[in-house]
Each structure stands twice: as structure tokens, then as C-alpha cells.
PDB file of N, CA and C in Angstrom:
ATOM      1  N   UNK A   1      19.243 -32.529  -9.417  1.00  0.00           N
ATOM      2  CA  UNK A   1      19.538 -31.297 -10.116  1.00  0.00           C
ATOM      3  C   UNK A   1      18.282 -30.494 -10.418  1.00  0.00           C
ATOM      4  N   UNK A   2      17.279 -31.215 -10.884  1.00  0.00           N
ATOM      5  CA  UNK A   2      15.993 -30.464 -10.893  1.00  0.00           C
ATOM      6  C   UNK A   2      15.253 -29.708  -9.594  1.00  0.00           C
ATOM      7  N   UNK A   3      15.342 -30.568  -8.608  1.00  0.00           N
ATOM      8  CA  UNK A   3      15.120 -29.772  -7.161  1.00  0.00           C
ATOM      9  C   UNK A   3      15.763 -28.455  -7.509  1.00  0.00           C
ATOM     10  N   UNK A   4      16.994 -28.369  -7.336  1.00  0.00           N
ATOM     11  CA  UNK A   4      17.999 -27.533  -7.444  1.00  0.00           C
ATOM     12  C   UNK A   4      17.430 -26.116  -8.329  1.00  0.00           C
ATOM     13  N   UNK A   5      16.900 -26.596  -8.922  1.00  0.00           N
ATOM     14  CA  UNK A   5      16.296 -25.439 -10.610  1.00  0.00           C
ATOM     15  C   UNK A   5      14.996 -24.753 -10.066  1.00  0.00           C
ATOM     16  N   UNK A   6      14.433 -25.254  -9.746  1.00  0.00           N
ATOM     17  CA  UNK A   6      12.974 -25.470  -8.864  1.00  0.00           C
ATOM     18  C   UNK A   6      13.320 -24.489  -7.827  1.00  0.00           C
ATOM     19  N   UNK A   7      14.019 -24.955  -7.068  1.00  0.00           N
ATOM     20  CA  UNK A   7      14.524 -24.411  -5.798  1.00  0.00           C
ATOM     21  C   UNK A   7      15.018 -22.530  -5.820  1.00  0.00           C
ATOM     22  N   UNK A   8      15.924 -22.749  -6.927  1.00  0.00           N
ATOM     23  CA  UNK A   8      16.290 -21.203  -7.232  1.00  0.00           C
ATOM     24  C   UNK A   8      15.226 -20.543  -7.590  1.00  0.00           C
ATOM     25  N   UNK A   9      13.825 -20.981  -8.841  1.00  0.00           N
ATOM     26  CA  UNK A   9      13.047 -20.233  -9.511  1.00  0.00           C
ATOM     27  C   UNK A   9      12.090 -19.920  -7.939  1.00  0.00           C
ATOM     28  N   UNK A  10      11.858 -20.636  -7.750  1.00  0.00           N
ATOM     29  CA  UNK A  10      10.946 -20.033  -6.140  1.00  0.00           C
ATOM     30  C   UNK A  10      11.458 -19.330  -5.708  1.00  0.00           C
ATOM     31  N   UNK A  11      13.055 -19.519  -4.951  1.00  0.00           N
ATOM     32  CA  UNK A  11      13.373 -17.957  -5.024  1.00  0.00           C
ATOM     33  C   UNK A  11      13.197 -16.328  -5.604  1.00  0.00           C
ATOM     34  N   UNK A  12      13.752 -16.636  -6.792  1.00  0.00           N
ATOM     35  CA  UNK A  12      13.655 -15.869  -7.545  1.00  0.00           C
ATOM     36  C   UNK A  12      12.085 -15.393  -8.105  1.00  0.00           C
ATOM     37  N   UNK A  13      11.362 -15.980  -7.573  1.00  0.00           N
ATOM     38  CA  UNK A  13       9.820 -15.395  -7.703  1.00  0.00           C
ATOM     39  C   UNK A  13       9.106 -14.821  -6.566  1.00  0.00           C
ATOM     40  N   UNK A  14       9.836 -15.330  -5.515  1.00  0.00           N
ATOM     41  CA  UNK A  14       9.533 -14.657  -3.894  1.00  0.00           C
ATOM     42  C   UNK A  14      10.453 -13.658  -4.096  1.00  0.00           C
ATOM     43  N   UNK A  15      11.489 -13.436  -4.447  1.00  0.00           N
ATOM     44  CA  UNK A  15      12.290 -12.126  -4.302  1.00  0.00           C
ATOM     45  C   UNK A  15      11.753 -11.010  -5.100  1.00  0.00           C
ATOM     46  N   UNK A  16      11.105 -11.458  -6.048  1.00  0.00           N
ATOM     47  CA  UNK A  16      10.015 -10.480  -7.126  1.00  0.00           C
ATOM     48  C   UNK A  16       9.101 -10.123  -6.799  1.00  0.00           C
ATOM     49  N   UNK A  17       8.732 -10.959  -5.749  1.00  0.00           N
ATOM     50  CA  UNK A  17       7.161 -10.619  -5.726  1.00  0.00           C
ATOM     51  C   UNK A  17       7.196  -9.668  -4.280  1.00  0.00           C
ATOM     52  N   UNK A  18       8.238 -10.062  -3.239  1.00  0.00           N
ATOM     53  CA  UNK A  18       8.653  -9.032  -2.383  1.00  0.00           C
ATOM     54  C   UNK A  18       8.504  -7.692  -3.011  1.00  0.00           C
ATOM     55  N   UNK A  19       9.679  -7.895  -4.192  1.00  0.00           N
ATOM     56  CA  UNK A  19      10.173  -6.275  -4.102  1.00  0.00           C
ATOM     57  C   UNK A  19       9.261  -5.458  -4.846  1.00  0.00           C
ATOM     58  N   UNK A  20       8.103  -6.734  -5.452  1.00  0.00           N
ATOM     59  CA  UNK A  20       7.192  -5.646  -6.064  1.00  0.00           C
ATOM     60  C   UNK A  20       6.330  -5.515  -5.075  1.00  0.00           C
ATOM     61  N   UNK A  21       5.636  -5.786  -3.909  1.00  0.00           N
ATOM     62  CA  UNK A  21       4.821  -5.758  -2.651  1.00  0.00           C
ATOM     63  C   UNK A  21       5.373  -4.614  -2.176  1.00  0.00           C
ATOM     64  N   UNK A  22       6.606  -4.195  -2.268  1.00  0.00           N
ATOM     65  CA  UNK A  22       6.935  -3.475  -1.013  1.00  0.00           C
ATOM     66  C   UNK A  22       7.553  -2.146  -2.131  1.00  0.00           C
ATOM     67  N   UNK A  23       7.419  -2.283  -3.518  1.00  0.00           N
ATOM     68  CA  UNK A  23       7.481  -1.358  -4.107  1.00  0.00           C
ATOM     69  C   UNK A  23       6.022  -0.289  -4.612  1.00  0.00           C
ATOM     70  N   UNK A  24       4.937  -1.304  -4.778  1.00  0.00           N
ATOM     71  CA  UNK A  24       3.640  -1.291  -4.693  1.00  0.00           C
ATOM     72  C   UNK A  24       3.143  -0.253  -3.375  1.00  0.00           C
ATOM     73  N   UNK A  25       3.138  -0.703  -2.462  1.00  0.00           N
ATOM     74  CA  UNK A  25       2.884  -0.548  -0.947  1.00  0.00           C
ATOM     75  C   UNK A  25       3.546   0.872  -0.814  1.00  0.00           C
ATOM     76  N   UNK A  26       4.677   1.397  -1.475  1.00  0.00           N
ATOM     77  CA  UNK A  26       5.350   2.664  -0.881  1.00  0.00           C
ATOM     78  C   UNK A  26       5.391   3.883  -1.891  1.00  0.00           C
ATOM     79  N   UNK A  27       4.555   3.312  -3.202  1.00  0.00           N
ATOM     80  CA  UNK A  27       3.919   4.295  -4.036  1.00  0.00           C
ATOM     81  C   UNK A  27       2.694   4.760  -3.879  1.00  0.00           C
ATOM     82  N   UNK A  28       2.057   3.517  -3.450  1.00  0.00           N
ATOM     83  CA  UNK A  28       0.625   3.716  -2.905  1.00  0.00           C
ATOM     84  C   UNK A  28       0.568   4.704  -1.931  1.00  0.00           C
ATOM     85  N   UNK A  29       1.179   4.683  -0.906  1.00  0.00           N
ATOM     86  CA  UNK A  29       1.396   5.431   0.495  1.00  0.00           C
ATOM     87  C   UNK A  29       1.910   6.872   0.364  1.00  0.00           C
ATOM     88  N   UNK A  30       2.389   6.775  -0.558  1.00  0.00           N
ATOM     89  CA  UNK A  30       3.502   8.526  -1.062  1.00  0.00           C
ATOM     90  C   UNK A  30       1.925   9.517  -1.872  1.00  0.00           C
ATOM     91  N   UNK A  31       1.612   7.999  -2.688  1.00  0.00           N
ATOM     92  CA  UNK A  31       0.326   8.934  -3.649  1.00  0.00           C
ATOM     93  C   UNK A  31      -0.864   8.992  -2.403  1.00  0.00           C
ATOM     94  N   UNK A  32      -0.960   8.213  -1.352  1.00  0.00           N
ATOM     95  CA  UNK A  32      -2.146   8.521  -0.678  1.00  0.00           C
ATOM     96  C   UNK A  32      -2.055  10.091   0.445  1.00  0.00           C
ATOM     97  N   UNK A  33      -0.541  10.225   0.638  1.00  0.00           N
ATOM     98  CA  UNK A  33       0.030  11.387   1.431  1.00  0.00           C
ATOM     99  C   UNK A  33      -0.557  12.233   0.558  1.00  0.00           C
ATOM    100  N   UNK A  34       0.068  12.219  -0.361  1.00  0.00           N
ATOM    101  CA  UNK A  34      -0.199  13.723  -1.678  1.00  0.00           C
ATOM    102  C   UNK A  34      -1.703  13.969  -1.587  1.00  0.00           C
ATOM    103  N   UNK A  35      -3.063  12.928  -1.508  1.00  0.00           N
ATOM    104  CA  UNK A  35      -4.375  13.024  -2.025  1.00  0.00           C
ATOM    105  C   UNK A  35      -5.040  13.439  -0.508  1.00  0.00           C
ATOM    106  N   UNK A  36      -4.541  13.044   0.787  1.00  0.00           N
ATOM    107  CA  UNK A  36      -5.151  12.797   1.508  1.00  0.00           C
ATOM    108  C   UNK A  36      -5.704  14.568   1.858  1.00  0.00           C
ATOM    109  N   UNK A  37      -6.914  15.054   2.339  1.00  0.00           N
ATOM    110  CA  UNK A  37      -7.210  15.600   2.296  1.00  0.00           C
ATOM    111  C   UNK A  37      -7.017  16.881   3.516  1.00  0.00           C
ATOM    112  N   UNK A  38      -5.986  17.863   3.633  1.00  0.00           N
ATOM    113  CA  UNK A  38      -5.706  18.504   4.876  1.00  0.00           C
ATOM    114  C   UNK A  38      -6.933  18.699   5.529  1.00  0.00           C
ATOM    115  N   UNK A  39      -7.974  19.306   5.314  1.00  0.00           N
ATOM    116  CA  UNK A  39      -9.056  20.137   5.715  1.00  0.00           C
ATOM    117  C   UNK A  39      -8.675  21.178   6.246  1.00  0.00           C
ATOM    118  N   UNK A  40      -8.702  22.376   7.427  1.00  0.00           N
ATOM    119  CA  UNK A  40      -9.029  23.567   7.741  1.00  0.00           C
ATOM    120  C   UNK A  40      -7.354  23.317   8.442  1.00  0.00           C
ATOM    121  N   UNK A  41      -6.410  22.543   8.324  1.00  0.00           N
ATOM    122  CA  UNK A  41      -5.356  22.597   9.015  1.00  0.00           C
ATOM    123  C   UNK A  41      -5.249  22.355  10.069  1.00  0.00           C
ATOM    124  N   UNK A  42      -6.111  22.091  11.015  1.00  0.00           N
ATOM    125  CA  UNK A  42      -5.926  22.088  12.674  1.00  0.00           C
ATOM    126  C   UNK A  42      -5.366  20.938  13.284  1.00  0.00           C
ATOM    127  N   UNK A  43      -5.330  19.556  12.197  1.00  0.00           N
ATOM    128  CA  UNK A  43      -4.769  18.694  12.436  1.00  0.00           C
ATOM    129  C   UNK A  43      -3.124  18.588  12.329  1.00  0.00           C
ATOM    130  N   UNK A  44      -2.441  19.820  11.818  1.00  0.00           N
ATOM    131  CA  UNK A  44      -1.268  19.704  11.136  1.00  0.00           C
ATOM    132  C   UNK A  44      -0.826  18.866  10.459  1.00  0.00           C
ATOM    133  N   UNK A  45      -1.283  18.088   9.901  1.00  0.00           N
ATOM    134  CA  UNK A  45      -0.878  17.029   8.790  1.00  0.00           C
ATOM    135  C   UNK A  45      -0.517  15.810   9.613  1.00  0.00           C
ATOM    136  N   UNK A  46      -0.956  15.662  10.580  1.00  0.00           N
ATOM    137  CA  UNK A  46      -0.845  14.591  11.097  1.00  0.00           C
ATOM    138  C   UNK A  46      -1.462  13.332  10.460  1.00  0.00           C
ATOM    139  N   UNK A  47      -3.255  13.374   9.571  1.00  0.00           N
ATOM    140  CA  UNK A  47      -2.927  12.576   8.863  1.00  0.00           C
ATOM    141  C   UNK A  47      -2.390  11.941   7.875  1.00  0.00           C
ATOM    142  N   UNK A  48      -1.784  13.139   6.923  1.00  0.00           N
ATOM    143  CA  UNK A  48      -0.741  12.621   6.205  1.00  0.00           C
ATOM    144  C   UNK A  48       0.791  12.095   6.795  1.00  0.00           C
ATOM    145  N   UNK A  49       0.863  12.203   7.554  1.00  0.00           N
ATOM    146  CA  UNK A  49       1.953  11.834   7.988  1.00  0.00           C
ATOM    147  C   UNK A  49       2.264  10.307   9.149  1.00  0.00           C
ATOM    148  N   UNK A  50       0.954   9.865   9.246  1.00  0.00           N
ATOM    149  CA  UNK A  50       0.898   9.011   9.666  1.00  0.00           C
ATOM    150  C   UNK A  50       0.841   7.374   8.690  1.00  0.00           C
ATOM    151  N   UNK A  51       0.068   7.884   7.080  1.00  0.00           N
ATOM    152  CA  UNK A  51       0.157   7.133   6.254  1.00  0.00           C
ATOM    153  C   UNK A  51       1.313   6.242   5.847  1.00  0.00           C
ATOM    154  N   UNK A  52       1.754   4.841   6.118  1.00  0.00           N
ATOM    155  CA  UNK A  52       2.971   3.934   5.771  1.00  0.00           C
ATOM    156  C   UNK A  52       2.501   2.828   5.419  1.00  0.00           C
ATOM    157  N   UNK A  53       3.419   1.995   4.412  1.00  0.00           N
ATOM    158  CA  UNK A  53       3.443   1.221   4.249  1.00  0.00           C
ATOM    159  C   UNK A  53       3.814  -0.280   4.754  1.00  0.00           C
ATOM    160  N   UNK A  54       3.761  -1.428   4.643  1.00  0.00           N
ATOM    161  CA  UNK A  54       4.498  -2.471   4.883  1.00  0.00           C
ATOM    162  C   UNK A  54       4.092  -3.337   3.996  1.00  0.00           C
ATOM    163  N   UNK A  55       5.279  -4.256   4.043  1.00  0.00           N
ATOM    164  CA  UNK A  55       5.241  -5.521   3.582  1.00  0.00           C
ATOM    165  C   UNK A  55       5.953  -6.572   3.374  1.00  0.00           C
ATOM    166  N   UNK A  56       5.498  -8.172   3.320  1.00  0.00           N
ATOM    167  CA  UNK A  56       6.681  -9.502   3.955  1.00  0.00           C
ATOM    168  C   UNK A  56       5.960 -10.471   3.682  1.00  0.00           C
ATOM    169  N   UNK A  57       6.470 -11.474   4.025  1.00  0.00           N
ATOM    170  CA  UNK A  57       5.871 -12.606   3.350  1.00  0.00           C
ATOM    171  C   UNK A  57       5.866 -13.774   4.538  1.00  0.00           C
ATOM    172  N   UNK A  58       5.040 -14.189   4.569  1.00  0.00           N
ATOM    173  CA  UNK A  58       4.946 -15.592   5.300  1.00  0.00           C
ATOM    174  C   UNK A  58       4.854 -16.761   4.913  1.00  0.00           C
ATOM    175  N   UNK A  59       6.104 -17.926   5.082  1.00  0.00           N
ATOM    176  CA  UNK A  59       5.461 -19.021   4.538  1.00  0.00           C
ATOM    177  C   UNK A  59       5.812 -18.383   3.231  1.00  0.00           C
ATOM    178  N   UNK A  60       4.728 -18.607   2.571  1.00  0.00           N
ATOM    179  CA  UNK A  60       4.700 -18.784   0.875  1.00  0.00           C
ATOM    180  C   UNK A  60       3.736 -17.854   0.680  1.00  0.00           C
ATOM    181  N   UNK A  61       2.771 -17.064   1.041  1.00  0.00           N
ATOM    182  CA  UNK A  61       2.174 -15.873   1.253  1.00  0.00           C
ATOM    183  C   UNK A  61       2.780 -14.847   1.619  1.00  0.00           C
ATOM    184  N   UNK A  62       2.443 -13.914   0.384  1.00  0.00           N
ATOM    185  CA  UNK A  62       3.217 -12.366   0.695  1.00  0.00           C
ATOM    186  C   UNK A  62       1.696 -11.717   0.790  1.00  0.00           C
ATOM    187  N   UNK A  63       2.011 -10.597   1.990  1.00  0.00           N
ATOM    188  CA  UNK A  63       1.155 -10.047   1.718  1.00  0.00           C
ATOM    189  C   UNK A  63       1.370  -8.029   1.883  1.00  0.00           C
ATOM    190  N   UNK A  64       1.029  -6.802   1.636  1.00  0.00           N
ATOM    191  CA  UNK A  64       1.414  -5.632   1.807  1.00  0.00           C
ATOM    192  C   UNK A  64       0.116  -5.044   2.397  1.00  0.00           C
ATOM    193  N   UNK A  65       0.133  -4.063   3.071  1.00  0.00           N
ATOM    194  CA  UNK A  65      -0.920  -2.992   3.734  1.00  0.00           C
ATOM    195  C   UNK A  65      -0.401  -1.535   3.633  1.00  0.00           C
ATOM    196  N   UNK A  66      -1.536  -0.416   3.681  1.00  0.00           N
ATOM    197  CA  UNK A  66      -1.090   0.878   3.385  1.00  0.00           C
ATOM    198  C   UNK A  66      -1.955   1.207   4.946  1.00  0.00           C
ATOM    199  N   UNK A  67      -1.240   1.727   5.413  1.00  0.00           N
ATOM    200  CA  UNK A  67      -2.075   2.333   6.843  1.00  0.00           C
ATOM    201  C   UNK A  67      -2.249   3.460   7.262  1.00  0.00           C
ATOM    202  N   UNK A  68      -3.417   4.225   7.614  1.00  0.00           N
ATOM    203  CA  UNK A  68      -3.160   5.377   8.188  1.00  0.00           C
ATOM    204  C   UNK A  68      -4.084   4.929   9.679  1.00  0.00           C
ATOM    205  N   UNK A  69      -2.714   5.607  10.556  1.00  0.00           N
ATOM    206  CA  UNK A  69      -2.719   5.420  12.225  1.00  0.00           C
ATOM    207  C   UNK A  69      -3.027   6.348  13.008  1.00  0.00           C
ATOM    208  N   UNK A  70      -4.268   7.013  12.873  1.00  0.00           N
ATOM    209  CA  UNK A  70      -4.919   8.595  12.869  1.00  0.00           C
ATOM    210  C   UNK A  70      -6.269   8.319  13.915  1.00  0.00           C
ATOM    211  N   UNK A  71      -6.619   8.666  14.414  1.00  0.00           N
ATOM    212  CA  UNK A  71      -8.316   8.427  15.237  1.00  0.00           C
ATOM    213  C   UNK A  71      -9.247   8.870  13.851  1.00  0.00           C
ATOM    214  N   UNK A  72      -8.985   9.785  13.176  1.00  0.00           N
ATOM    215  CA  UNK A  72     -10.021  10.296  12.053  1.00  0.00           C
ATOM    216  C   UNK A  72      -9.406   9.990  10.800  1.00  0.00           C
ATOM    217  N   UNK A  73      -8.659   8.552  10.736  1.00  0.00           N
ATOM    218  CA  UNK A  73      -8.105   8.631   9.080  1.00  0.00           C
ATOM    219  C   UNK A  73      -9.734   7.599   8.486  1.00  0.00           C
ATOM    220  N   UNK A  74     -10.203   6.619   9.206  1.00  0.00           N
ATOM    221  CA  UNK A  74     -11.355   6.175   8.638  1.00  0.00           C
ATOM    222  C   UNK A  74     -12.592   7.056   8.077  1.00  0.00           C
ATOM    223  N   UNK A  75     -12.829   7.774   9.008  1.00  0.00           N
ATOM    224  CA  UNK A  75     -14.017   9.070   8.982  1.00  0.00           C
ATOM    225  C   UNK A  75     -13.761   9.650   7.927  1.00  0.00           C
ATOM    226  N   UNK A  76     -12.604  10.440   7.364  1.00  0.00           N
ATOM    227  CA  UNK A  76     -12.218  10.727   6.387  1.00  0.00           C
ATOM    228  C   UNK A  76     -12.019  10.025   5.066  1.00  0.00           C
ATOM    229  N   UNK A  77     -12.037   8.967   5.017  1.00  0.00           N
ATOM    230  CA  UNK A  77     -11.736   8.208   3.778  1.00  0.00           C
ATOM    231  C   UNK A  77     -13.155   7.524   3.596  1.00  0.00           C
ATOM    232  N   UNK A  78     -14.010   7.288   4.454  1.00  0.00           N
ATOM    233  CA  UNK A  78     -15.485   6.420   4.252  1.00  0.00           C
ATOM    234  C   UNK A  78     -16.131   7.584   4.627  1.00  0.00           C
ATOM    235  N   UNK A  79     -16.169   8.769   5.492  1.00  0.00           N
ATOM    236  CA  UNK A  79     -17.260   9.607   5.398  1.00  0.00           C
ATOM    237  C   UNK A  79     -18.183   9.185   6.848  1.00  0.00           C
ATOM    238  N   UNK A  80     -19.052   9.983   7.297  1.00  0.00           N
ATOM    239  CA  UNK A  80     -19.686   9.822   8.617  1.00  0.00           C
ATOM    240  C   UNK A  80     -20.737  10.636   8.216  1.00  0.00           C
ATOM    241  N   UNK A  81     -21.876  10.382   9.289  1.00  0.00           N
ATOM    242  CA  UNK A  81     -23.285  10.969   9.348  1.00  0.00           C
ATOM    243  C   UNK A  81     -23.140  12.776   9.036  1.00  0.00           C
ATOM    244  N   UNK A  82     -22.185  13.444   9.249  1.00  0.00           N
ATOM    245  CA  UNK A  82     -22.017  14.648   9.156  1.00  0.00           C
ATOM    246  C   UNK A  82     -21.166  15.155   8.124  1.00  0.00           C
ATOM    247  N   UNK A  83     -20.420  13.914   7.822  1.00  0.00           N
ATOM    248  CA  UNK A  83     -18.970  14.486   6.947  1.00  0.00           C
ATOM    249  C   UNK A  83     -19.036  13.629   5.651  1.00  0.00           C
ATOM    250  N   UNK A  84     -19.150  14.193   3.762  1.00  0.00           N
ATOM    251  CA  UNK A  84     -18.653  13.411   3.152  1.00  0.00           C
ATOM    252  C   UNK A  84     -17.761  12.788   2.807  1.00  0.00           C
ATOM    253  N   UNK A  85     -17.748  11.398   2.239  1.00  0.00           N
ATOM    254  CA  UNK A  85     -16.402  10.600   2.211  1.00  0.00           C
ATOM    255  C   UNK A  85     -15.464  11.445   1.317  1.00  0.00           C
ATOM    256  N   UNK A  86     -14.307  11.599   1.723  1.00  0.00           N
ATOM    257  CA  UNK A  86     -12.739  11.978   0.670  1.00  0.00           C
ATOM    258  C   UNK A  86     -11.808  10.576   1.090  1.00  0.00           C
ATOM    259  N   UNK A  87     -12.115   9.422  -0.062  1.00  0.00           N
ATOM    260  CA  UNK A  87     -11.267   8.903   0.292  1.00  0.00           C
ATOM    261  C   UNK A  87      -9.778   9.363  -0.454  1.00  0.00           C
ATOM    262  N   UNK A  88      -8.697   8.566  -0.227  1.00  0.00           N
ATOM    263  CA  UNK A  88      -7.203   9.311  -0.526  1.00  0.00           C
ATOM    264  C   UNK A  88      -6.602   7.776  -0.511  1.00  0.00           C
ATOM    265  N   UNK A  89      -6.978   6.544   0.593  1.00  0.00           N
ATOM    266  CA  UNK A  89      -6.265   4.998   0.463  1.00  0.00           C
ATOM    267  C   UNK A  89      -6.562   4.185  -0.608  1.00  0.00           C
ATOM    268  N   UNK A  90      -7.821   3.960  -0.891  1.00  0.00           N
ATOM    269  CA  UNK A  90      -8.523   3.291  -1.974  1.00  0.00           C
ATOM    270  C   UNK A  90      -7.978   4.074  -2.777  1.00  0.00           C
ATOM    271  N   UNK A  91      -8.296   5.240  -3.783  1.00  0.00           N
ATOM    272  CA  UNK A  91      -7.898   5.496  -4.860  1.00  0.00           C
ATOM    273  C   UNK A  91      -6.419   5.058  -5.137  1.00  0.00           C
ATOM    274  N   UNK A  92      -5.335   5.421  -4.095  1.00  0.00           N
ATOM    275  CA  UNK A  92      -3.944   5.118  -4.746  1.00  0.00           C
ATOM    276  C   UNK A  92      -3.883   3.382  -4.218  1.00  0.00           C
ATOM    277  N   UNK A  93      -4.170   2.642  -3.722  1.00  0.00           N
ATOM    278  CA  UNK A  93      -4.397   1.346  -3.932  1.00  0.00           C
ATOM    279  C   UNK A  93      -4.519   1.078  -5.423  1.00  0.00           C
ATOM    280  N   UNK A  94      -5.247   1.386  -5.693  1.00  0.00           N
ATOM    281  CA  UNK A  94      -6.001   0.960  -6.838  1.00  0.00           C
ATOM    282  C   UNK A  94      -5.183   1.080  -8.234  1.00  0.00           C
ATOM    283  N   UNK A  95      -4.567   2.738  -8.382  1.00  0.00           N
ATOM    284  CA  UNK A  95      -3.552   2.707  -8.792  1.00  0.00           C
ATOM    285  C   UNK A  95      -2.621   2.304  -9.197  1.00  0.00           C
ATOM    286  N   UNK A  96      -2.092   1.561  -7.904  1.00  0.00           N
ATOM    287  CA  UNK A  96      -0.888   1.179  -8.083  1.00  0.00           C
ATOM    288  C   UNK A  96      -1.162  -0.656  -8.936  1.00  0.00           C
ATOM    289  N   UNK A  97      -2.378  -1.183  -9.113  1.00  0.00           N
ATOM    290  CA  UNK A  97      -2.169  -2.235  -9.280  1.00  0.00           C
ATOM    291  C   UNK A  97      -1.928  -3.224 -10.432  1.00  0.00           C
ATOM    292  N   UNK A  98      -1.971  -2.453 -11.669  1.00  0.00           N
ATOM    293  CA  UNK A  98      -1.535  -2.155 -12.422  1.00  0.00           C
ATOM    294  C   UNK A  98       0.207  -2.061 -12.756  1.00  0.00           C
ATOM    295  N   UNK A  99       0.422  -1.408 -11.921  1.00  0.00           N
ATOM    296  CA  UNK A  99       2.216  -1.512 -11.471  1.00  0.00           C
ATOM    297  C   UNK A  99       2.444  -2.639 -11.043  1.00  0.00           C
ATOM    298  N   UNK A 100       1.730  -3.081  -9.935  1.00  0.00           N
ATOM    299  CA  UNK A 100       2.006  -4.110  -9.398  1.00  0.00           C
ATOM    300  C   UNK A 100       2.146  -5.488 -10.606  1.00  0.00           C
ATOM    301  N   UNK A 101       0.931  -5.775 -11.125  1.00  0.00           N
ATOM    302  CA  UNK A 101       1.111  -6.999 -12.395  1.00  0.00           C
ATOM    303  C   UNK A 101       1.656  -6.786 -12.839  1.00  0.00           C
ATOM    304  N   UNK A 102       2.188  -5.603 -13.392  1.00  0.00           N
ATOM    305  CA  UNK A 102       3.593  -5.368 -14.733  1.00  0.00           C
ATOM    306  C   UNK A 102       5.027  -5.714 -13.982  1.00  0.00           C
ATOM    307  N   UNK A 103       4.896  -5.455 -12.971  1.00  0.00           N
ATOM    308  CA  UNK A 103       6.189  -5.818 -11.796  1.00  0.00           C
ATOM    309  C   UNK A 103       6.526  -7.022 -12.009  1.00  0.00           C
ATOM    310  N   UNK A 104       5.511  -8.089 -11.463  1.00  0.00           N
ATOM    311  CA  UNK A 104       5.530  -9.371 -11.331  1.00  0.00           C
ATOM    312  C   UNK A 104       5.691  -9.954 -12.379  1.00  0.00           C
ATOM    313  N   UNK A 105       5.332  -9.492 -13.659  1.00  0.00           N
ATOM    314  CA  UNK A 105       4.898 -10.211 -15.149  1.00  0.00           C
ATOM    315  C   UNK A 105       6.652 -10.094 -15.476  1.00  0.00           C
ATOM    316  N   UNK A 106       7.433  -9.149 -15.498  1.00  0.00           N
ATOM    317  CA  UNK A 106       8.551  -8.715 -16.379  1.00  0.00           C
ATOM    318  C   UNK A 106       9.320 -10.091 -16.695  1.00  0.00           C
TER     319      UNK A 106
END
């Protein structure tokens, strides 16, 4: 019967910790759209619009990522020999993590 008790609470802590990973992960990504920086337009928002989330768990490891899938989303967020950094991923990362422990804690 104790297995049994055990058995559900692991559940029920992987199902939490999912839905806060993947609740985490798609606030982050919405606030990094909003920050990310257009510049002169010529890109049409392609890098905002490339910015998504994921996240899942393996095993007993969950893990989430915020991605932007751009040739110039790095250049832009770390900056290059010509261009200063605007990052837009890190800041709403960061953000959110805070949400994230209060998620998991409830």
C-alpha cells in the first residue's frame, strides 16, 4: 500500500513540475517576442516570430528551452564586433523563475 502512495505522489509531482516547465517556457517565449528587438524592420519580424518554446521530461528529468531559430537571433541577444548586445531570451528567462518556484512550491 505504501508503494502505492509513493507511486501516485511521483506522479503527481511530475505532472507539476511538467505543467509548470511548460507553463514557465511559454511565458518566457511570449515575454521574449514582446522584448525582442525589431531593428530597422527589414527582417519582418521574423525574429520574433521564430521564438518557441518546449518542454518534457525524460526518465525522471524534466527539462524546458526557449529558442529562437533565426541566423541573427544570437548576434542580437550577445552582440558582435559591430553590433551592441539587446538581449530579449535571458531577460524573460530570468523572469519567469520566480514563477516557476512558486509553481512547483504550491
Amino acid at each position: 500500500m505504501a508503494a502505492d502512495g509513493i507511486a501516485a505522489y511521483r506522479a503527481a509531482l511530475r505532472a507539476r513540475l511538467s505543467n509548470a516547465l511548460a507553463a514557465a517556457g511559454e511565458a518566457a517565449a511570449a515575454q521574449a517576442r514582446q522584448a525582442v528587438p525589431l531593428g530597422d524592420g527589414r527582417d519582418g519580424g521574423h525574429l520574433r516570430d521564430c521564438i518557441a518554446a518546449e518542454s518534457a521530461f525524460s526518465g525522471d528529468c524534466g527539462w524546458m528551452q526557449v529558442t529562437a531559430r533565426n541566423p541573427h537571433a544570437a548576434a542580437v541577444e550577445l552582440g558582435t564586433s559591430r553590433m551592441r548586445a539587446r538581449p530579449y531570451l535571458l531577460p524573460a528567462l530570468r523572469a519567469q523563475a520566480a514563477g516557476f518556484l512558486q509553481a512547483i512550491c504550491k
